[in-house]
C-alpha atoms as a PDB file:
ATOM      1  CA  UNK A   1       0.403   8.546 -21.864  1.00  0.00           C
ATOM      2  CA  UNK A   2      -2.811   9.376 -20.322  1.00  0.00           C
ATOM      3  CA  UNK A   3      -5.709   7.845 -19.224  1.00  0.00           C
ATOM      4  CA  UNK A   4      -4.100   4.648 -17.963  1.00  0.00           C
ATOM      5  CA  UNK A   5      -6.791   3.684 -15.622  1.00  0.00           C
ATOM      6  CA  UNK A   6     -10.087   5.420 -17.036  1.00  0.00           C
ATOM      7  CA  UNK A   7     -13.336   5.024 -15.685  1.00  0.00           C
ATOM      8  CA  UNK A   8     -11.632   2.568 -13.593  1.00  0.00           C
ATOM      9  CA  UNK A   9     -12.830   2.654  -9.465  1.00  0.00           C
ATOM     10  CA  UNK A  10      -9.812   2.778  -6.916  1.00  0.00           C
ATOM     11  CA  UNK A  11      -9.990   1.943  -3.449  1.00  0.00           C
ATOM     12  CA  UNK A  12      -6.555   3.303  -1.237  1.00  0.00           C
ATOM     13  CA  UNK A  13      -6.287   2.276   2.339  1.00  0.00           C
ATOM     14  CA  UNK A  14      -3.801   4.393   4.228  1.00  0.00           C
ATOM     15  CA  UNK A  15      -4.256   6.891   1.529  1.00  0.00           C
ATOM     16  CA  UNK A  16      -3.904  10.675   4.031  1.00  0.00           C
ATOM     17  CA  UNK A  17      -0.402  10.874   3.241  1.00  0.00           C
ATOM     18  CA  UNK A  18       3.228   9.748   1.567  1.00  0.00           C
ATOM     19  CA  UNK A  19       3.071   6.767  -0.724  1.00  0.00           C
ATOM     20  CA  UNK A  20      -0.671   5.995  -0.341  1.00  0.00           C
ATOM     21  CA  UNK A  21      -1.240  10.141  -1.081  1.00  0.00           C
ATOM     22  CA  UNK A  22       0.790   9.868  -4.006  1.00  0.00           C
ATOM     23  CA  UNK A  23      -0.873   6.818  -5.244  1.00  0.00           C
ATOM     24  CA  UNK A  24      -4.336   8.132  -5.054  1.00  0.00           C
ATOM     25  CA  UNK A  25      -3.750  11.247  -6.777  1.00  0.00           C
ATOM     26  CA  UNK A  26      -1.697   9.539  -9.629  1.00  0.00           C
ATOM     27  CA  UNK A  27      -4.466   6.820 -10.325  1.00  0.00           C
ATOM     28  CA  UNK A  28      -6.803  10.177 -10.314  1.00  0.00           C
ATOM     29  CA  UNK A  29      -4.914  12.246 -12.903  1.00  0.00           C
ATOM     30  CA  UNK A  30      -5.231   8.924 -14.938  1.00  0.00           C
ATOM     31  CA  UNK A  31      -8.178   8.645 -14.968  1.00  0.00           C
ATOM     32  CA  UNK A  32      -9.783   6.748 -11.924  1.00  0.00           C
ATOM     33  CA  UNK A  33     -12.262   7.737  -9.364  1.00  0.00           C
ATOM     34  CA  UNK A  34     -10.213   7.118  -6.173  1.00  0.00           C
ATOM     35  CA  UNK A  35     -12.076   6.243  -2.995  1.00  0.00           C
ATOM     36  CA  UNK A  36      -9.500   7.487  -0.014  1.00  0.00           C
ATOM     37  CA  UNK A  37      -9.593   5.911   3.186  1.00  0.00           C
ATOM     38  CA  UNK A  38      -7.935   6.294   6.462  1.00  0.00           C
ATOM     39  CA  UNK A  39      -7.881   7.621  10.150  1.00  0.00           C
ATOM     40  CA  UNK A  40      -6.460  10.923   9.736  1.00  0.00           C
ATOM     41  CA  UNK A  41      -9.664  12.502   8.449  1.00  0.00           C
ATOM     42  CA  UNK A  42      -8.358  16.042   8.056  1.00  0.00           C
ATOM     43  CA  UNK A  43      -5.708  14.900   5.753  1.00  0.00           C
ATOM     44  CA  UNK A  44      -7.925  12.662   3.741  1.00  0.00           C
ATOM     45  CA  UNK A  45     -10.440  14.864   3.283  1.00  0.00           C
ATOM     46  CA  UNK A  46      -7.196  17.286   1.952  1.00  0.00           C
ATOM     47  CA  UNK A  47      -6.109  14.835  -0.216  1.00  0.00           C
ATOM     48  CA  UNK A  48      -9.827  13.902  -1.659  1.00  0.00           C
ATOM     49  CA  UNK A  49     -10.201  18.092  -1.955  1.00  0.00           C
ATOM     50  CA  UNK A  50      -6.794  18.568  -3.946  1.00  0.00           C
ATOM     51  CA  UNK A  51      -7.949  15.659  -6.464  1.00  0.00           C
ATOM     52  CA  UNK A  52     -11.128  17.588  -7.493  1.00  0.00           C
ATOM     53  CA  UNK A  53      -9.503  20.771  -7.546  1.00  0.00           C
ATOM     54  CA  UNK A  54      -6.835  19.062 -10.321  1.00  0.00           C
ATOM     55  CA  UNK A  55     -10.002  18.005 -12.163  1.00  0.00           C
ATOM     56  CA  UNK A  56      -9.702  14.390 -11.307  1.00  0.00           C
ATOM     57  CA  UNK A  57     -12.452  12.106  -9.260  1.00  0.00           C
ATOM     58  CA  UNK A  58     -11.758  11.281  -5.599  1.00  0.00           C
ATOM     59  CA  UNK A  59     -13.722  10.900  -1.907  1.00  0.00           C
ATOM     60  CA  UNK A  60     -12.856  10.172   1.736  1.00  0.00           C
ATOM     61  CA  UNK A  61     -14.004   7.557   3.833  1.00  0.00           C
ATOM     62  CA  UNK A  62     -12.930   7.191   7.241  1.00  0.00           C
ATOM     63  CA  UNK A  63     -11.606   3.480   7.970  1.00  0.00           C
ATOM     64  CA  UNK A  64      -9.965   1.293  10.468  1.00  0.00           C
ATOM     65  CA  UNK A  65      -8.433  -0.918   8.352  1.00  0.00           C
ATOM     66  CA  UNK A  66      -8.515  -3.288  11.215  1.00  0.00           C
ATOM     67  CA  UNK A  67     -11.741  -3.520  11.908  1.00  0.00           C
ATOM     68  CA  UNK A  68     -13.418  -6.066  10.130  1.00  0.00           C
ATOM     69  CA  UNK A  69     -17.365  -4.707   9.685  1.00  0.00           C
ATOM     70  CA  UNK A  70     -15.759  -0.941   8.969  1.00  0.00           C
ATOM     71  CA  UNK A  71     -14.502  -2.948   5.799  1.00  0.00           C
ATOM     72  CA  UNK A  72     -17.976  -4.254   4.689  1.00  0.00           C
ATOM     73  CA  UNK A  73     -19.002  -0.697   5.069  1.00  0.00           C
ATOM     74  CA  UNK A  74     -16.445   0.590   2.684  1.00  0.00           C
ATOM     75  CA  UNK A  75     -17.023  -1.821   0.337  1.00  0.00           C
ATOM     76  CA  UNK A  76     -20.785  -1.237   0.434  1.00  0.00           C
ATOM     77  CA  UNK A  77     -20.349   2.459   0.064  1.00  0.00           C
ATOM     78  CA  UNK A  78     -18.357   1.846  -3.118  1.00  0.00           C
ATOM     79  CA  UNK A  79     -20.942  -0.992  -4.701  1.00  0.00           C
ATOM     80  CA  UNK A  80     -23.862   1.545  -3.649  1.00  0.00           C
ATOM     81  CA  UNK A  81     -22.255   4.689  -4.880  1.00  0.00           C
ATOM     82  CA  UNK A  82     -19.734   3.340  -7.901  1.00  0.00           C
ATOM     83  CA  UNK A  83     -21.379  -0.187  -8.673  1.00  0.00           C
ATOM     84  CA  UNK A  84     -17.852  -1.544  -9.093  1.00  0.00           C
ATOM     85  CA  UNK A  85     -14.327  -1.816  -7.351  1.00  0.00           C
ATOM     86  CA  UNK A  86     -11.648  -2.334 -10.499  1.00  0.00           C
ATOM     87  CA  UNK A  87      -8.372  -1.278  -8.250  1.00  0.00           C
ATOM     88  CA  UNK A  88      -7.515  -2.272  -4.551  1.00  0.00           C
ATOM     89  CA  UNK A  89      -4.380  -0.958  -2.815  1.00  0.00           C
ATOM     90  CA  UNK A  90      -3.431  -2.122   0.561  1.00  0.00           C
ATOM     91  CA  UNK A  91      -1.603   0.911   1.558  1.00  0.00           C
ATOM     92  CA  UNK A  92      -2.250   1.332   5.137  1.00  0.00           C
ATOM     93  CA  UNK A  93       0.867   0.198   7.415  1.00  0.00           C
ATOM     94  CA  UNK A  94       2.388   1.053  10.539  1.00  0.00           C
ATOM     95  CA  UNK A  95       6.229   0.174  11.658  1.00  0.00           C
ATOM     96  CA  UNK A  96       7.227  -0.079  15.094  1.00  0.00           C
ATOM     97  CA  UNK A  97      10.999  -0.939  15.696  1.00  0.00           C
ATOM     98  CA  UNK A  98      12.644  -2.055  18.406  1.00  0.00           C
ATOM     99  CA  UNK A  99      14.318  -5.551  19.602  1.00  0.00           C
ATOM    100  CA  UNK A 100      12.079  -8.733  20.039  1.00  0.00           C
ATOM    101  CA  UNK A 101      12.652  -9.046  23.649  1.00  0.00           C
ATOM    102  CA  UNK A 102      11.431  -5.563  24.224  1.00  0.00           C
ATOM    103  CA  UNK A 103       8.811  -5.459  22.235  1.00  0.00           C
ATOM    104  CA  UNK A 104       5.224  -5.932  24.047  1.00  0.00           C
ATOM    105  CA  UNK A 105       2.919  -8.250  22.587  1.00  0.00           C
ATOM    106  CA  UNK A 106       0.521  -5.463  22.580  1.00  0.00           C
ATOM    107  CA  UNK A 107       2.844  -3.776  20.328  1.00  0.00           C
ATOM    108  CA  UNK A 108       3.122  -7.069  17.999  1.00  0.00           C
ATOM    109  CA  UNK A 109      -0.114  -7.499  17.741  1.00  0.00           C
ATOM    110  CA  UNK A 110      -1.434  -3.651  16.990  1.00  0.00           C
ATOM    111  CA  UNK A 111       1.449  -3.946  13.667  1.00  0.00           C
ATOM    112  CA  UNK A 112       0.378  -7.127  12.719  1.00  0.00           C
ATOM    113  CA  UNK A 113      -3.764  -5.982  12.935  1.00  0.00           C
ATOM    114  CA  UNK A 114      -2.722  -3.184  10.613  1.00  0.00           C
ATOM    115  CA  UNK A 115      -0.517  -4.263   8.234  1.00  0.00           C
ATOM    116  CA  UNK A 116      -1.354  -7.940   7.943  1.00  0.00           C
ATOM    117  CA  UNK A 117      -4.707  -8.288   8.797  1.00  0.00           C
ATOM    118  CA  UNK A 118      -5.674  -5.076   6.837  1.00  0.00           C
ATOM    119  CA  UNK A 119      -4.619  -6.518   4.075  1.00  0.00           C
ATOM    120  CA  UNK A 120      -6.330 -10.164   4.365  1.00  0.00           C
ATOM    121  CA  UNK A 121     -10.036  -8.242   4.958  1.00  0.00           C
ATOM    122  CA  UNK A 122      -9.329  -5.695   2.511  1.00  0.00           C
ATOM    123  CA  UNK A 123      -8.844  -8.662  -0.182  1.00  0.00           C
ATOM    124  CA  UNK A 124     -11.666 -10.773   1.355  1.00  0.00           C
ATOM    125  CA  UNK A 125     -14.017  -8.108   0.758  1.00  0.00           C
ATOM    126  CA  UNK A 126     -12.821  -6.641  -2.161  1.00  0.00           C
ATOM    127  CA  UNK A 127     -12.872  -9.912  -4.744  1.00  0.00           C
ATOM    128  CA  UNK A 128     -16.474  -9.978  -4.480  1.00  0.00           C
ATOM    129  CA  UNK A 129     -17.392  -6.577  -5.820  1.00  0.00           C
ATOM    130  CA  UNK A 130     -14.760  -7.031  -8.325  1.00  0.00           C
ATOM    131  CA  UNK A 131     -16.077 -10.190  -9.490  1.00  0.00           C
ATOM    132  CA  UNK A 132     -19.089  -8.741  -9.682  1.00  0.00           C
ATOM    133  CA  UNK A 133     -18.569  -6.794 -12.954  1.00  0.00           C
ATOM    134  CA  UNK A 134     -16.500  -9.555 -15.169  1.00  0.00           C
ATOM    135  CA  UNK A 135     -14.259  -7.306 -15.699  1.00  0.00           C
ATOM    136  CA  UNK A 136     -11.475  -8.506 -13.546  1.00  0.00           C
ATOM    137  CA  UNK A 137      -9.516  -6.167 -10.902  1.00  0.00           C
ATOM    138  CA  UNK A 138      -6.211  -5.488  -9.722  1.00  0.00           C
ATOM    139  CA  UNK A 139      -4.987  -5.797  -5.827  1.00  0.00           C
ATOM    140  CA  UNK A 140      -1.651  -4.281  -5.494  1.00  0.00           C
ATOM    141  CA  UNK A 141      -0.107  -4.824  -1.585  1.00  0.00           C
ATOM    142  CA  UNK A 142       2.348  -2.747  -0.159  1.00  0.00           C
ATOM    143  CA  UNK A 143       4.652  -5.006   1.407  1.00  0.00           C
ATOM    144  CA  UNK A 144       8.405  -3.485   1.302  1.00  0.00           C
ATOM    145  CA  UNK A 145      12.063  -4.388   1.111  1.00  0.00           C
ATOM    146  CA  UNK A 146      11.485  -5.420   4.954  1.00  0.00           C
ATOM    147  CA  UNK A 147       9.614  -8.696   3.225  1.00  0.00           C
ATOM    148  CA  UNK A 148      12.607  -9.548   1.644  1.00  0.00           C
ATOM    149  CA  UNK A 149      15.013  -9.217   4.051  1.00  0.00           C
ATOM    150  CA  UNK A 150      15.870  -8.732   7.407  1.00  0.00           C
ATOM    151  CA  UNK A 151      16.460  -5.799   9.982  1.00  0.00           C
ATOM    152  CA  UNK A 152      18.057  -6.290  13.812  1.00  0.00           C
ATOM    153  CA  UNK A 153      15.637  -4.052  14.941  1.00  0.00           C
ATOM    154  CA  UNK A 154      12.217  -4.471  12.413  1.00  0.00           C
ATOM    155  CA  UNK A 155      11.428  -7.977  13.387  1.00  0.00           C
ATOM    156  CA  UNK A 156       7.448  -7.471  13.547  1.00  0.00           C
ATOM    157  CA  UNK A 157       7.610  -5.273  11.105  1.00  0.00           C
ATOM    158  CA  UNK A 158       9.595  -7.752   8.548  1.00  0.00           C
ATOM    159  CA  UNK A 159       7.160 -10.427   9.508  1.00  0.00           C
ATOM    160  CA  UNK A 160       4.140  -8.579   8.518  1.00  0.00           C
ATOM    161  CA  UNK A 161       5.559  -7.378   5.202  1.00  0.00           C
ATOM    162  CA  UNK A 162       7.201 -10.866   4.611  1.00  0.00           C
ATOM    163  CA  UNK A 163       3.748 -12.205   5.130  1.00  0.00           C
ATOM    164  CA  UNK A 164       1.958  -9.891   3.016  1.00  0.00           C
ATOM    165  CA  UNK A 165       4.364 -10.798   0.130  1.00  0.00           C
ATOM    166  CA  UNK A 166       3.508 -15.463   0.710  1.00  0.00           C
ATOM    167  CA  UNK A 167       0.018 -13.892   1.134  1.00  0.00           C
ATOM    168  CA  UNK A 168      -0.480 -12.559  -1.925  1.00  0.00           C
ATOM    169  CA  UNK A 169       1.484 -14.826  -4.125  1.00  0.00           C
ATOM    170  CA  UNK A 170      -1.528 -17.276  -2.601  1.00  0.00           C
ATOM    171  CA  UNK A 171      -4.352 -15.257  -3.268  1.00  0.00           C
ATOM    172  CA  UNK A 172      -2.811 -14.755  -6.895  1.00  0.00           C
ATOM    173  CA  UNK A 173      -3.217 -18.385  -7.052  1.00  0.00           C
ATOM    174  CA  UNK A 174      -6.469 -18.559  -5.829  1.00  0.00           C
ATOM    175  CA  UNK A 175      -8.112 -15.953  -8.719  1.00  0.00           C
ATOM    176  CA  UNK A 176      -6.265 -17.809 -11.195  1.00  0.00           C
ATOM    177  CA  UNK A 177      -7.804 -21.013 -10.466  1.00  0.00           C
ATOM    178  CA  UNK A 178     -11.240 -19.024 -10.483  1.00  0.00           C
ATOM    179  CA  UNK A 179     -10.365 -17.769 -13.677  1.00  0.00           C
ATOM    180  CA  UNK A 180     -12.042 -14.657 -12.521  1.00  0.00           C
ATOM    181  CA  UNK A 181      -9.297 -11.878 -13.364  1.00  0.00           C
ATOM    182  CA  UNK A 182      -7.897 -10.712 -10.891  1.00  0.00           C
ATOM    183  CA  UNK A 183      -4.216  -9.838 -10.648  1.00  0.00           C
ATOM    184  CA  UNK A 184      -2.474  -9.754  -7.574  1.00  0.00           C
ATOM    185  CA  UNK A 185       0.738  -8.530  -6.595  1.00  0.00           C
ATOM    186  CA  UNK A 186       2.861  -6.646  -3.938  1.00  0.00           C
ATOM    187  CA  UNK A 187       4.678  -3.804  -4.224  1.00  0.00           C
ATOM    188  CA  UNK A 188       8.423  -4.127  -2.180  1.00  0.00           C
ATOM    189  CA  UNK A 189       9.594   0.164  -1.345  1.00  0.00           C
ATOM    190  CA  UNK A 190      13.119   0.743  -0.334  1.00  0.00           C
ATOM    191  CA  UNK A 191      14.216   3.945   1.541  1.00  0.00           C
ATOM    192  CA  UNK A 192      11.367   6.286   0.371  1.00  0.00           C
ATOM    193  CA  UNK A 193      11.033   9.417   1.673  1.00  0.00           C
ATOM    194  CA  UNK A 194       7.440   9.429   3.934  1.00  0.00           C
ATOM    195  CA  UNK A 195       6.047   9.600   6.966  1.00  0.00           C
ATOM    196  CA  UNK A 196       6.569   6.028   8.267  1.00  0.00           C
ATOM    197  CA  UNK A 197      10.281   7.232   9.220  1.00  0.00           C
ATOM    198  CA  UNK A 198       9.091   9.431  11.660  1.00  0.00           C
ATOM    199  CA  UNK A 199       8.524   6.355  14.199  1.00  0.00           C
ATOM    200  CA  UNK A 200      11.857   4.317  13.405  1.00  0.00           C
ATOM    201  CA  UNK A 201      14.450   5.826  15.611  1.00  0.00           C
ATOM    202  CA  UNK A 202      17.919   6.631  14.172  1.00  0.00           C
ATOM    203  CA  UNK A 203      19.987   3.327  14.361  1.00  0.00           C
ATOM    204  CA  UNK A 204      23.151   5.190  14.488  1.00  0.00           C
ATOM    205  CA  UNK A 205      22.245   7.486  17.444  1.00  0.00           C
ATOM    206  CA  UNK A 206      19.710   6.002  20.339  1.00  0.00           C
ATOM    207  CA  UNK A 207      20.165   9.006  22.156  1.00  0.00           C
ATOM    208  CA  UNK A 208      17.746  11.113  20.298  1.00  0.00           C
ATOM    209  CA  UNK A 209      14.691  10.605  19.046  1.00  0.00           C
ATOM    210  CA  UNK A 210      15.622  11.786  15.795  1.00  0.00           C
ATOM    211  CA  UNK A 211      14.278   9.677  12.487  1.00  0.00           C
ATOM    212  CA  UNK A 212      17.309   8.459  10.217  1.00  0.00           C
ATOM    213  CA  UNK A 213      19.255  10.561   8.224  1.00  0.00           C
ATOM    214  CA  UNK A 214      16.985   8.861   4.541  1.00  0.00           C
ATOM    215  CA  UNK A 215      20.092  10.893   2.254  1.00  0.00           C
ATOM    216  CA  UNK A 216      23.073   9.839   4.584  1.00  0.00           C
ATOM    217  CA  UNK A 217      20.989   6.073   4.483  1.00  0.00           C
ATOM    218  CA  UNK A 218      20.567   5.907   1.511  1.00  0.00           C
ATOM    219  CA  UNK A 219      24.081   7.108  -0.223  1.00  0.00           C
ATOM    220  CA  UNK A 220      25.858   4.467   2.019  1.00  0.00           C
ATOM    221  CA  UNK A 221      23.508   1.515   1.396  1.00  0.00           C
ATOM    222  CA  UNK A 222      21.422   2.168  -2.147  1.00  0.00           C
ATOM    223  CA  UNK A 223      23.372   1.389  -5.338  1.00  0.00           C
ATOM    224  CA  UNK A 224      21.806   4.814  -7.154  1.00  0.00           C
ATOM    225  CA  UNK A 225      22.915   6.644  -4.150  1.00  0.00           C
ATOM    226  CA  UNK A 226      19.973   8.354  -3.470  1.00  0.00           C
ATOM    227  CA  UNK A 227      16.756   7.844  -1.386  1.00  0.00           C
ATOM    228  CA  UNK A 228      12.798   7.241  -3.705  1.00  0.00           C
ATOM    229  CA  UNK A 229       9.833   9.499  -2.998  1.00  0.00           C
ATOM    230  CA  UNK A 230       6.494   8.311  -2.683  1.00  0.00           C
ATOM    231  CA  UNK A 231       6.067   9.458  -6.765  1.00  0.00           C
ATOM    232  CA  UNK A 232       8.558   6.017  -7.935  1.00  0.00           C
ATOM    233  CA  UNK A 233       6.441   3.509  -5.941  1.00  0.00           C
ATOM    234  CA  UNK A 234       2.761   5.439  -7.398  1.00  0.00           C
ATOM    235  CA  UNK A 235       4.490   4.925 -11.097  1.00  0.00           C
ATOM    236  CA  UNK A 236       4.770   1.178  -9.934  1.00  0.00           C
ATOM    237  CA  UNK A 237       1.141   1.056  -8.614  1.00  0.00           C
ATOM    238  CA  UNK A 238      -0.133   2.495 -11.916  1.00  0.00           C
ATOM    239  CA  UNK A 239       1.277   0.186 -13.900  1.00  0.00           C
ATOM    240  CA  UNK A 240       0.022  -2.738 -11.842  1.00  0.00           C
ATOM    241  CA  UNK A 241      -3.902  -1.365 -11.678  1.00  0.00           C
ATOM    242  CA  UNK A 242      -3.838  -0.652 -15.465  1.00  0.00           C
ATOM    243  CA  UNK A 243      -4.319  -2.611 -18.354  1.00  0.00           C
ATOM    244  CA  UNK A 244      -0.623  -2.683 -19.238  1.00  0.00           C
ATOM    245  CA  UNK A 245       0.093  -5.198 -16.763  1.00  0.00           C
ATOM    246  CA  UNK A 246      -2.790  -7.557 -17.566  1.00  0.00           C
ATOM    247  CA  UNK A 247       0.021 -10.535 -17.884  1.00  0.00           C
ATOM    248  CA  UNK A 248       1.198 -10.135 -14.256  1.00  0.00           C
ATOM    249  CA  UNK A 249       0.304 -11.784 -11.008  1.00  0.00           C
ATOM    250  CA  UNK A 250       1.721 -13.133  -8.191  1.00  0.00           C
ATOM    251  CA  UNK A 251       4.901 -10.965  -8.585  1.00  0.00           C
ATOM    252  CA  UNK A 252       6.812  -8.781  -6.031  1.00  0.00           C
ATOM    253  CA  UNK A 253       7.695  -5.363  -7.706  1.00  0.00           C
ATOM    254  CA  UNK A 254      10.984  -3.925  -5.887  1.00  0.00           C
ATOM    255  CA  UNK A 255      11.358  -0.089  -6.294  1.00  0.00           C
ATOM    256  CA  UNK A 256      14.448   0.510  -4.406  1.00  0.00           C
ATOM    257  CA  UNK A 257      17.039   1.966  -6.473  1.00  0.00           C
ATOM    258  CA  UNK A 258      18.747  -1.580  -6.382  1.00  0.00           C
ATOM    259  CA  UNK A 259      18.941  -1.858  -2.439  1.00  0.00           C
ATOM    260  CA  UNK A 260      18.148  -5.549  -2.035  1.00  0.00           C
ATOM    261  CA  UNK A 261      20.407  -6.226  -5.044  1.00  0.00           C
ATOM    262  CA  UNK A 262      23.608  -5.174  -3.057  1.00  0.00           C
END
């Protein structure tokens, strides 16, 4: 199938690299034109450069997904240049482990401003543009398995991703009640291989700074054996954005080769 999203308008926060990369280039080679954001501008502009070059429809924004008025912007920039918003994914995330009596609360805070609070503004300023067109929208937040359940030493990071899960389940419930259409639902990864690894130190060996062993991981503790890639949770997010979902909202989607079933 092809086409799943055409002439739709994409918005990915985080979008420079793993899961939020792979996202905006598969909503792109289906069709939508995919506004990338993020900080690393070098490897958004890469990922906004290989989209064209594959014939699809993308840009780069930088963005502090933080930052409340850099959000307005965005969203401006997309109404001004696009005249619509059809697709929001709250990508952008950080994890910081560590116990909670050594964590600082400047730590707590910075995880919470990106992956929590990123997501509230980016919804907040992203339901107006899509009601805008009657068309309806889809918001798809990345929350993870880490909102389902809990890890000794992701505390902060399994409250923000348990609180992105309540929080959209809410919003869901708001846009229903507006009758506006607007789907809303988070996405829950399991051990997928990106980036985000690189800060979690290996459990099983605090004397190195090494990231975990994601094959080793994931043949103990996944039922399929084997660890995703960033490619299983952008089939998810294409199914939520398009059409073929139109029936679903509120829902968690766990990709995670049946981790939180064990």
């Amino acid at each position: 199938m092809t086409g799943r999203v055409q002439g739709k308008v994409a918005l990915v926060t985080g979008g420079a690299s793993g899961i939020g990369r792979s996202c905006a280039e598969t909503l792109a080679a289906e069709g939508a034109t995919v506004v990338v954001t993020d900080v690393q501008d070098a490897k958004g502009e890469e990922v906004a450069a290989a989209i064209a070059k594959a014939g699809g429809k993308a840009e780069y924004l930088h963005h502090d997904a933080t930052d409340e008025a850099a959000w307005e912007g965005v969203v401006a920039q997309i109404k001004a240049r696009h005249g619509r918003l059809d697709i929001l994914v709250n990508n952008a995330g950080i994890a910081i482990p560590g116990s909670v009596i050594e964590m600082s609360l400047a730590d707590w805070r910075k995880q919470t401003a990106i992956n929590l609070d990123g997501v509230f503004l980016g919804t907040k300023h992203s339901i107006p543009l899509m009601r805008s067109s009657g068309d309806g929208g889809s918001i798809i937040n990345m929350s993870s398995v880490a909102g389902l359940k809990g890890s000794a030493i992701l505390g902060g990071y399994c409250a923000t991703k348990g609180g992105v899960r309540l929080f959209t389940k809410s919003v869901a419930m708001e846009c229903a009640n507006a009758k506006d259409g607007i789907r809303v639902n988070s996405v829950h990864p399991g051990i997928i291989e990106t980036p985000i690894w690189l800060s979690i130190i290996n459990p099983g060996d605090p004397g190195t700074n090494a990231p975990p062993d994601l094959d080793a991981m994931s043949e103990l503790a996944v039922p399929l054996g084997v660890k995703g890639l960033p490619q299983d949770i952008a089939n998810g997010v294409l199914w939520l954005a398009s059409d073929e979902s139109r029936y679903v909202t509120g829902s968690e989607l766990v990709i995670d080769g049946g981790l939180t079933v064990r």
